[in-house]
Protein backbone atom coordinates (compact mmCIF):
# COMPACT_ATOMS: atom_id res chain seq x y z
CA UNK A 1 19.21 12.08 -13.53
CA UNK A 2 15.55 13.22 -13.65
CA UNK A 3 14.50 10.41 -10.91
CA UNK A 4 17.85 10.67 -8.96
CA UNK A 5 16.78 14.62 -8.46
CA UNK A 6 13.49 13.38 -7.88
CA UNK A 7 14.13 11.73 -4.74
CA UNK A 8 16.86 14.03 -3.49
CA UNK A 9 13.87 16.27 -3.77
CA UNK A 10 11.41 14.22 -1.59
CA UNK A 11 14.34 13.56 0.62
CA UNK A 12 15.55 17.03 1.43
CA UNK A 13 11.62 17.72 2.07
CA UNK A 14 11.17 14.75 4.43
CA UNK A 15 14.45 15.95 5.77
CA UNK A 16 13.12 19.54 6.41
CA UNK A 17 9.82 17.79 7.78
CA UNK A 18 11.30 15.79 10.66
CA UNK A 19 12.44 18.56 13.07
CA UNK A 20 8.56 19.65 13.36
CA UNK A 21 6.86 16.04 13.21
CA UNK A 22 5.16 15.85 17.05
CA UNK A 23 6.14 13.09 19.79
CA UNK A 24 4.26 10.04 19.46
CA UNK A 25 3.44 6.65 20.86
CA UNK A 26 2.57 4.83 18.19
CA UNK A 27 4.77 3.82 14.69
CA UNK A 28 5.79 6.59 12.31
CA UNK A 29 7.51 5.24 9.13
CA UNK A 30 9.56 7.74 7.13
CA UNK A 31 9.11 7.02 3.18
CA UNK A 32 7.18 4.15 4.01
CA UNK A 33 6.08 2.48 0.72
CA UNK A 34 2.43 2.27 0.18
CA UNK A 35 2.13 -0.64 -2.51
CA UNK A 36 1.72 -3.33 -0.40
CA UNK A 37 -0.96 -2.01 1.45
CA UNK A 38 -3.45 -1.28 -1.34
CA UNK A 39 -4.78 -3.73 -3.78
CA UNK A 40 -3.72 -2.73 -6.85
CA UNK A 41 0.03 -3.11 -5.54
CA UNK A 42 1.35 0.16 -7.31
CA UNK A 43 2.20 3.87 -6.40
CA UNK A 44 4.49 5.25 -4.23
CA UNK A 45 5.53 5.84 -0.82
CA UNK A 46 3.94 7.90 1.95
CA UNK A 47 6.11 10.92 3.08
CA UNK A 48 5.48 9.50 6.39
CA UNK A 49 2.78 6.73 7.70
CA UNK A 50 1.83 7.20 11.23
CA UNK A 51 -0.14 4.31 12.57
CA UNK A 52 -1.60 5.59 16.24
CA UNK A 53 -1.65 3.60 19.71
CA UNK A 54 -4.95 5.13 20.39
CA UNK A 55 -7.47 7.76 19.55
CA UNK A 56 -5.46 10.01 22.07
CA UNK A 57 -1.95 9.62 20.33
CA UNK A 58 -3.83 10.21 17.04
CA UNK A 59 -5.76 13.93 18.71
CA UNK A 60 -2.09 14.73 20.05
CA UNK A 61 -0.28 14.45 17.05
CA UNK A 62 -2.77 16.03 14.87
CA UNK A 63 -3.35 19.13 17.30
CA UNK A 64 0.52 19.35 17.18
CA UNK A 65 1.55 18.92 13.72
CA UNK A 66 2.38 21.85 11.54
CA UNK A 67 -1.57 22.89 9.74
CA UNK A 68 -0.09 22.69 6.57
CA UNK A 69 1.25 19.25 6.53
CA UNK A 70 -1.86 17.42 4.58
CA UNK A 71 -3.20 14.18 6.45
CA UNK A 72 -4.95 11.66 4.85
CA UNK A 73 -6.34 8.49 5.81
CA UNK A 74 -5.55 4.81 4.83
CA UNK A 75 -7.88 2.24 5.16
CA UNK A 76 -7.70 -1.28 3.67
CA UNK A 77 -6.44 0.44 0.38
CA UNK A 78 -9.57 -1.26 -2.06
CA UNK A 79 -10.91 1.93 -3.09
CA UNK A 80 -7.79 3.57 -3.90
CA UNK A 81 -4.82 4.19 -6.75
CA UNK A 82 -1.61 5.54 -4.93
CA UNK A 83 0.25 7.39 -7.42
CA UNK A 84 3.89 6.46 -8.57
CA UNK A 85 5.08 9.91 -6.99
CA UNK A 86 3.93 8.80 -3.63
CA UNK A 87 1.50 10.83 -0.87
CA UNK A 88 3.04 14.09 0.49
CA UNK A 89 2.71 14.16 3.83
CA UNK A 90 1.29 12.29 6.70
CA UNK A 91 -0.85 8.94 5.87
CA UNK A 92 -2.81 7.97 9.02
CA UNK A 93 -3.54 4.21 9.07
CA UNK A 94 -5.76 2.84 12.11
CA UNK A 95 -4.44 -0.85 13.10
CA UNK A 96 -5.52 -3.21 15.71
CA UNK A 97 -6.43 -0.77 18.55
CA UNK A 98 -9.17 0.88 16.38
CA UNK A 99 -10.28 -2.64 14.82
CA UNK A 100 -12.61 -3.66 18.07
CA UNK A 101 -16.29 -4.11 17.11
CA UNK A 102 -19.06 -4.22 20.48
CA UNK A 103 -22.29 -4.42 20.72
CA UNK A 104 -24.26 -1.81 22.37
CA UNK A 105 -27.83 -3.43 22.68
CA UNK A 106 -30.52 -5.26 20.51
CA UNK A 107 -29.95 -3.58 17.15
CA UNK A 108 -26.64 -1.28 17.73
CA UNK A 109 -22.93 -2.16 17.40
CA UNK A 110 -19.96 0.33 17.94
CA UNK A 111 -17.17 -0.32 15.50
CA UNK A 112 -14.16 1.15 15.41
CA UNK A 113 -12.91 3.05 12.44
CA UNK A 114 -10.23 0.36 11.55
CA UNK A 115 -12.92 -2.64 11.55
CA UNK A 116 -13.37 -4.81 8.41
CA UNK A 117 -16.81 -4.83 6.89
CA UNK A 118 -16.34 -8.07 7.25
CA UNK A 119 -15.55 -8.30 10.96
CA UNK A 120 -18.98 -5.99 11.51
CA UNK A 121 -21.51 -7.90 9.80
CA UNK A 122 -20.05 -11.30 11.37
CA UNK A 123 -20.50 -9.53 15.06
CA UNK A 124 -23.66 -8.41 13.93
CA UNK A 125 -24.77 -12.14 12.89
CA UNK A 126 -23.28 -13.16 16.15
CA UNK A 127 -25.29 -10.84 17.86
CA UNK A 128 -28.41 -11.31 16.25
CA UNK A 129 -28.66 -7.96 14.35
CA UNK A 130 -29.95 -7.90 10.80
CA UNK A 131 -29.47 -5.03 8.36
CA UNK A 132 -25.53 -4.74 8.47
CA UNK A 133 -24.98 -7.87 5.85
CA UNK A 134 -24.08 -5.45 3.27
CA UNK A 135 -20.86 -4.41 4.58
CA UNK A 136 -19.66 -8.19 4.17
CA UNK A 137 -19.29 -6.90 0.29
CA UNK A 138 -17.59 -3.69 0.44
CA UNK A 139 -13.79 -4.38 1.05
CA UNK A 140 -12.77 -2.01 3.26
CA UNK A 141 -12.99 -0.28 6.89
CA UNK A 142 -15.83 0.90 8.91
CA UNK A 143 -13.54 4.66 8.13
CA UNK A 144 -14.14 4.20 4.40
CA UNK A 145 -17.84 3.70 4.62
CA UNK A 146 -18.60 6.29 6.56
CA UNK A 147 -16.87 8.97 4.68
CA UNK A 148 -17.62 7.29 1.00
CA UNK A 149 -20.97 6.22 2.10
CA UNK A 150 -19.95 3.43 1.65
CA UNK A 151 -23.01 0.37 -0.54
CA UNK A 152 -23.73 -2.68 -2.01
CA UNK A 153 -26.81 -4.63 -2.80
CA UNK A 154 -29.37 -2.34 -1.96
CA UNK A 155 -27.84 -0.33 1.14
CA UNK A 156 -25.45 2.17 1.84
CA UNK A 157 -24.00 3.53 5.10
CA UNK A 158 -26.74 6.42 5.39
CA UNK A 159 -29.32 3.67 5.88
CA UNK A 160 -27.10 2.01 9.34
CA UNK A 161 -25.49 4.37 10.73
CA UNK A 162 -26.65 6.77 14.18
CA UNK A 163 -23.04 8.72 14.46
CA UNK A 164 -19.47 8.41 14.14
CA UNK A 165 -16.48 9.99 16.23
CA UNK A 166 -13.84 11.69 14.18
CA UNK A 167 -10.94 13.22 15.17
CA UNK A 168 -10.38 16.55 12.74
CA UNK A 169 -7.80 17.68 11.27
CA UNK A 170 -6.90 19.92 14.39
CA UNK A 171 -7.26 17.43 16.94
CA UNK A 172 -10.17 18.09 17.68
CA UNK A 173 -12.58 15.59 18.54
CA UNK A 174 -16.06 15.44 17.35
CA UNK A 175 -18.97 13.54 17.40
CA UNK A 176 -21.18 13.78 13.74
CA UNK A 177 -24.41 12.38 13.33
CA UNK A 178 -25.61 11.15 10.44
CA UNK A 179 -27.35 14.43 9.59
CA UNK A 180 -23.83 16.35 9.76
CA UNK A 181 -22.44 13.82 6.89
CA UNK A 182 -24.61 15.23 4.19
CA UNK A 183 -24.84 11.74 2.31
CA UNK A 184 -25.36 11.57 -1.26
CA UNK A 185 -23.84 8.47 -3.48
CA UNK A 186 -20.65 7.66 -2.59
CA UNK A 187 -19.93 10.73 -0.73
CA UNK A 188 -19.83 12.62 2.24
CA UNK A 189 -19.26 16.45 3.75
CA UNK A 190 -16.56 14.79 6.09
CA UNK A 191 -13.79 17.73 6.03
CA UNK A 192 -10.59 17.37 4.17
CA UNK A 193 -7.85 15.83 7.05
CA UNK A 194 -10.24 13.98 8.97
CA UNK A 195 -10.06 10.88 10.58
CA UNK A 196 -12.97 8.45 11.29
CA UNK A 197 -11.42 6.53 14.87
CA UNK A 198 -15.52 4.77 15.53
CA UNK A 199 -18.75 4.72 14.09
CA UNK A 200 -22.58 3.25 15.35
CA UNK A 201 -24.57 1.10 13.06
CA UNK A 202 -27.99 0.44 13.89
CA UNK A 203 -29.82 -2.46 12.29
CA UNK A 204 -32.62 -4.88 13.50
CA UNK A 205 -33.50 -7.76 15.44
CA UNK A 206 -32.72 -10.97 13.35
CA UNK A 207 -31.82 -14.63 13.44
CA UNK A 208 -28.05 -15.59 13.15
CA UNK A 209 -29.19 -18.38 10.70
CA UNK A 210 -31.20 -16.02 8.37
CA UNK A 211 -28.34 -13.09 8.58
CA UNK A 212 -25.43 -15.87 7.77
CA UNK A 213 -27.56 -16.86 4.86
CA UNK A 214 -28.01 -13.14 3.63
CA UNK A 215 -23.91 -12.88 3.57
CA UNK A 216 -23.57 -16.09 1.63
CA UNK A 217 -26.09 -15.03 -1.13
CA UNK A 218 -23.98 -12.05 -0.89
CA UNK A 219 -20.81 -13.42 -1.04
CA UNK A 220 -21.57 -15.69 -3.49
CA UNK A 221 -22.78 -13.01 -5.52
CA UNK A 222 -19.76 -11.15 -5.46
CA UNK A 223 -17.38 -13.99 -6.62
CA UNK A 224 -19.74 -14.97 -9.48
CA UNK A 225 -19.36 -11.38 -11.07
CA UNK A 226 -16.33 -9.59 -9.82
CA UNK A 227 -12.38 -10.42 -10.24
CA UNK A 228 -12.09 -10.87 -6.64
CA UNK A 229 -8.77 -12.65 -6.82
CA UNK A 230 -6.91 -10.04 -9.01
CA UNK A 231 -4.91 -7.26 -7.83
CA UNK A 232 -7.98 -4.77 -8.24
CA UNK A 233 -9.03 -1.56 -6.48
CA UNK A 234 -13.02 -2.57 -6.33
CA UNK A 235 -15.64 -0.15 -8.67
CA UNK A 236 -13.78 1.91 -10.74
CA UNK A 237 -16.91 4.55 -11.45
CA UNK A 238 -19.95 5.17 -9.96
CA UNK A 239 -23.27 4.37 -11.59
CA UNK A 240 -24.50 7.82 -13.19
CA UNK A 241 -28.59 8.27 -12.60
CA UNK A 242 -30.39 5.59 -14.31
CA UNK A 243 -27.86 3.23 -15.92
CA UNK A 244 -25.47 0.87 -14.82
CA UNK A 245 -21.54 1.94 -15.33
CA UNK A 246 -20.78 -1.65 -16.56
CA UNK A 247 -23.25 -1.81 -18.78
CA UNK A 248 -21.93 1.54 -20.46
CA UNK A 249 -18.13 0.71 -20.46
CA UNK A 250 -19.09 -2.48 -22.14
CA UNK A 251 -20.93 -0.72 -24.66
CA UNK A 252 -18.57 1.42 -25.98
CA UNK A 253 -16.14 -1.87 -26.32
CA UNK A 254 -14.13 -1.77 -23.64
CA UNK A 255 -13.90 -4.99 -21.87
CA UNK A 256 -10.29 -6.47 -22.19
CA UNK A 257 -9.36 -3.45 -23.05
CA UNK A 258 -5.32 -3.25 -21.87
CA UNK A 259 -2.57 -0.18 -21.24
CA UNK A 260 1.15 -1.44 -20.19
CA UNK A 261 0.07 -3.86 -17.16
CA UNK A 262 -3.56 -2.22 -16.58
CA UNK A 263 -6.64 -3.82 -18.32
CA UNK A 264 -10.41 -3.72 -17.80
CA UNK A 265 -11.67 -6.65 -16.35
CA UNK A 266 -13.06 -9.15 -18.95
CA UNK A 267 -15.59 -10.84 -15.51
CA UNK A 268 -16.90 -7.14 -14.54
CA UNK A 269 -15.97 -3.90 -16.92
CA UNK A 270 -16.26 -1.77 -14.18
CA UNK A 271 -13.15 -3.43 -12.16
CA UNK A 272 -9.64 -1.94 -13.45
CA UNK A 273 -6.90 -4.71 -12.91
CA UNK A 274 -3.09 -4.86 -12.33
CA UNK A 275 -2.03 -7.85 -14.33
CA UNK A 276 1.45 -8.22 -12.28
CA UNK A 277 3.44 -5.45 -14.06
CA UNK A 278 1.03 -2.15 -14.44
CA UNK A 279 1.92 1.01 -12.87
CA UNK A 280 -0.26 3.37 -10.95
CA UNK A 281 0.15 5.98 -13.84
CA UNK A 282 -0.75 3.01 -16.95
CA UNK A 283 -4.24 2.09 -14.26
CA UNK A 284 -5.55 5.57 -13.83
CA UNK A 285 -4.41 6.62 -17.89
CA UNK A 286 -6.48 3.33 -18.72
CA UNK A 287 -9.42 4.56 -16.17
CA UNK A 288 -9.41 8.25 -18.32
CA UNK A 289 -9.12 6.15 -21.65
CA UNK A 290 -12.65 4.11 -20.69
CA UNK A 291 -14.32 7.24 -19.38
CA UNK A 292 -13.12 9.22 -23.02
CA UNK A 293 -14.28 5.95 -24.72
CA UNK A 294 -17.70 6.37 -23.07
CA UNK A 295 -18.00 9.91 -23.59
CA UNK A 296 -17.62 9.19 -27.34
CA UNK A 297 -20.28 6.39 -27.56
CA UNK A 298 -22.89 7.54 -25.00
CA UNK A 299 -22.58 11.58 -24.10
CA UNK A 300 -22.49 10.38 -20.59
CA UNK A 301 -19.34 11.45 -18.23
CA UNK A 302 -18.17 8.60 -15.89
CA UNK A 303 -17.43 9.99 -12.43
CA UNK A 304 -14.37 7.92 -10.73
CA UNK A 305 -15.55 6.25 -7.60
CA UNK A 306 -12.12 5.16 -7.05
CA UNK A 307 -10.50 7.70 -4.75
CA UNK A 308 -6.66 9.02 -6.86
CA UNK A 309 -4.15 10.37 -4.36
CA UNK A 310 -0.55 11.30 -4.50
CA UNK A 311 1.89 12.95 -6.93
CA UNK A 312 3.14 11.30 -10.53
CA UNK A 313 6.33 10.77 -10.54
């Protein structure tokens, strides 16, 4: 009866919610689940998923909405463990109209904040601009990497980008530069609520041969070392100051290591994977079990890089 009141719970408060919920022209989805759009395919459902028409239906509704209804953001869901109770609130999620990449001039693309790395750094070869390769790596949207700083292989997001437009958490529309972001590994001041809608990477003049032959070093990096074809939510932890994360949960003997349907990734110890059956609660228990189990052998704290939202259930 627990779970039964549960949801009569969630429903009486979605109930409650939909009155107040703004006009809008894109798609909002009431208890829309959430699984199937991240990788790990677990958690819950968002209270409501509102995927905009356009930057203008996304400053509308947010300007409108009720200040204390929490927003978040949904990008390709890589980074990301959903949690079995689901995501109160509002989950924004930026689909084709914000997935346009152009290019600006010699070295400078605009990208919306729903672009694939992937789709950037293949304009960018297209283009002839060097520098962006990178982003081929990272699994995720050009909204991620700017407010995780998003790296791999030697650059990070701080190093490309001139500004990005963001619509707040009031409606309000802003233009940052990369000053205002206050980068440090994998992070960013972005404010709590905030949505990244386009962002402008600067790189350099290059040849389309040499840049396509920079993203398949790099992609044949990635698929030597990582589990890329598992359900996975990319680096679990981020690489304290002068050692390697890996390297450290491998130490202290976790590789393989398994709880319910999550294990640690016998290819690359810092990938958690879903073998088919894990929860969200059994992935991020097994995530607090490595960082305890490195604590014990090395002193040294992991810090999760993946990003934990949502309620248990």
């Amino acid at each position: 009866m627990a779970g039964l009141d549960a949801v009569l719970e969630r429903e009486a408060v979605t109930t409650a919610l939909a009155p107040s919920l703004p006009a809008v022209r894109g798609r909002l989805t009431r208890q829309a689940p959430l699984a199937p759009l991240v990788w790990f395919k677990a958690g819950g459902a968002a209270e409501w998923l509102f995927e905009p028409a356009d930057v203008d239906d996304l400053s509308a509704f947010l300007a409108a909405l009720d200040p204390a209804v929490p927003v978040m953001a949904l990008g390709l869901g890589s980074n990301l463990i959903v949690r079995d109770g689901g995501v109160p609130g509002v989950v924004v999620r930026l689909g084709k109209p914000f997935a346009s990449v152009e290019r600006l001039d010699e070295t400078t693309l605009r990208c919306g904040g729903g672009a694939s790395g992937i789709l950037v750094s293949s304009t960018a070869r297209d283009a002839g601009i060097g520098g962006v390769e990178f982003l081929r790596s990272i699994p995720g949207t050009v909204g991620g990497f700017v407010r995780m700083n998003g790296g791999a292989y030697g650059r990070e997001v701080k190093d490309v980008l001139v500004e990005a437009e963001v619509v707040l958490r009031s409606g309000e529309r802003v233009t940052l530069v990369n000053a205002d972001l206050g980068y440090t590994y994998r992070h960013s001041n972005l404010p709590d609520g905030a949505v990244v809608v386009s962002a402008t990477f600067r790189g350099e003049p290059a040849a389309p041969q040499a840049i396509q032959a920079e993203m398949d070093r790099i992609a044949a990096a990635r698929e030597a070392s990582q589990p890329l074809r598992t359900k996975t939510g990319g680096s679990t932890f981020k690489n304290p100051p002068g050692e390697k994360a890996w390297a450290l949960v491998d130490a202290a003997g976790c590789r393989g290591l398994t709880l319910g349907g999550a294990q640690v990734s016998e290819k690359h110890t810092n990938f958690l994977i879903n073998t088919g059956t894990a929860t969200s609660a059994e992935i991020e228990a097994l995530g607090e079990d490595v960082r305890a189990r490195v604590r014990a052998a090395s002193g040294i704290e992991l810090e999760w890089e993946i990003q934990r939202v949502g309620v248990s259930s």
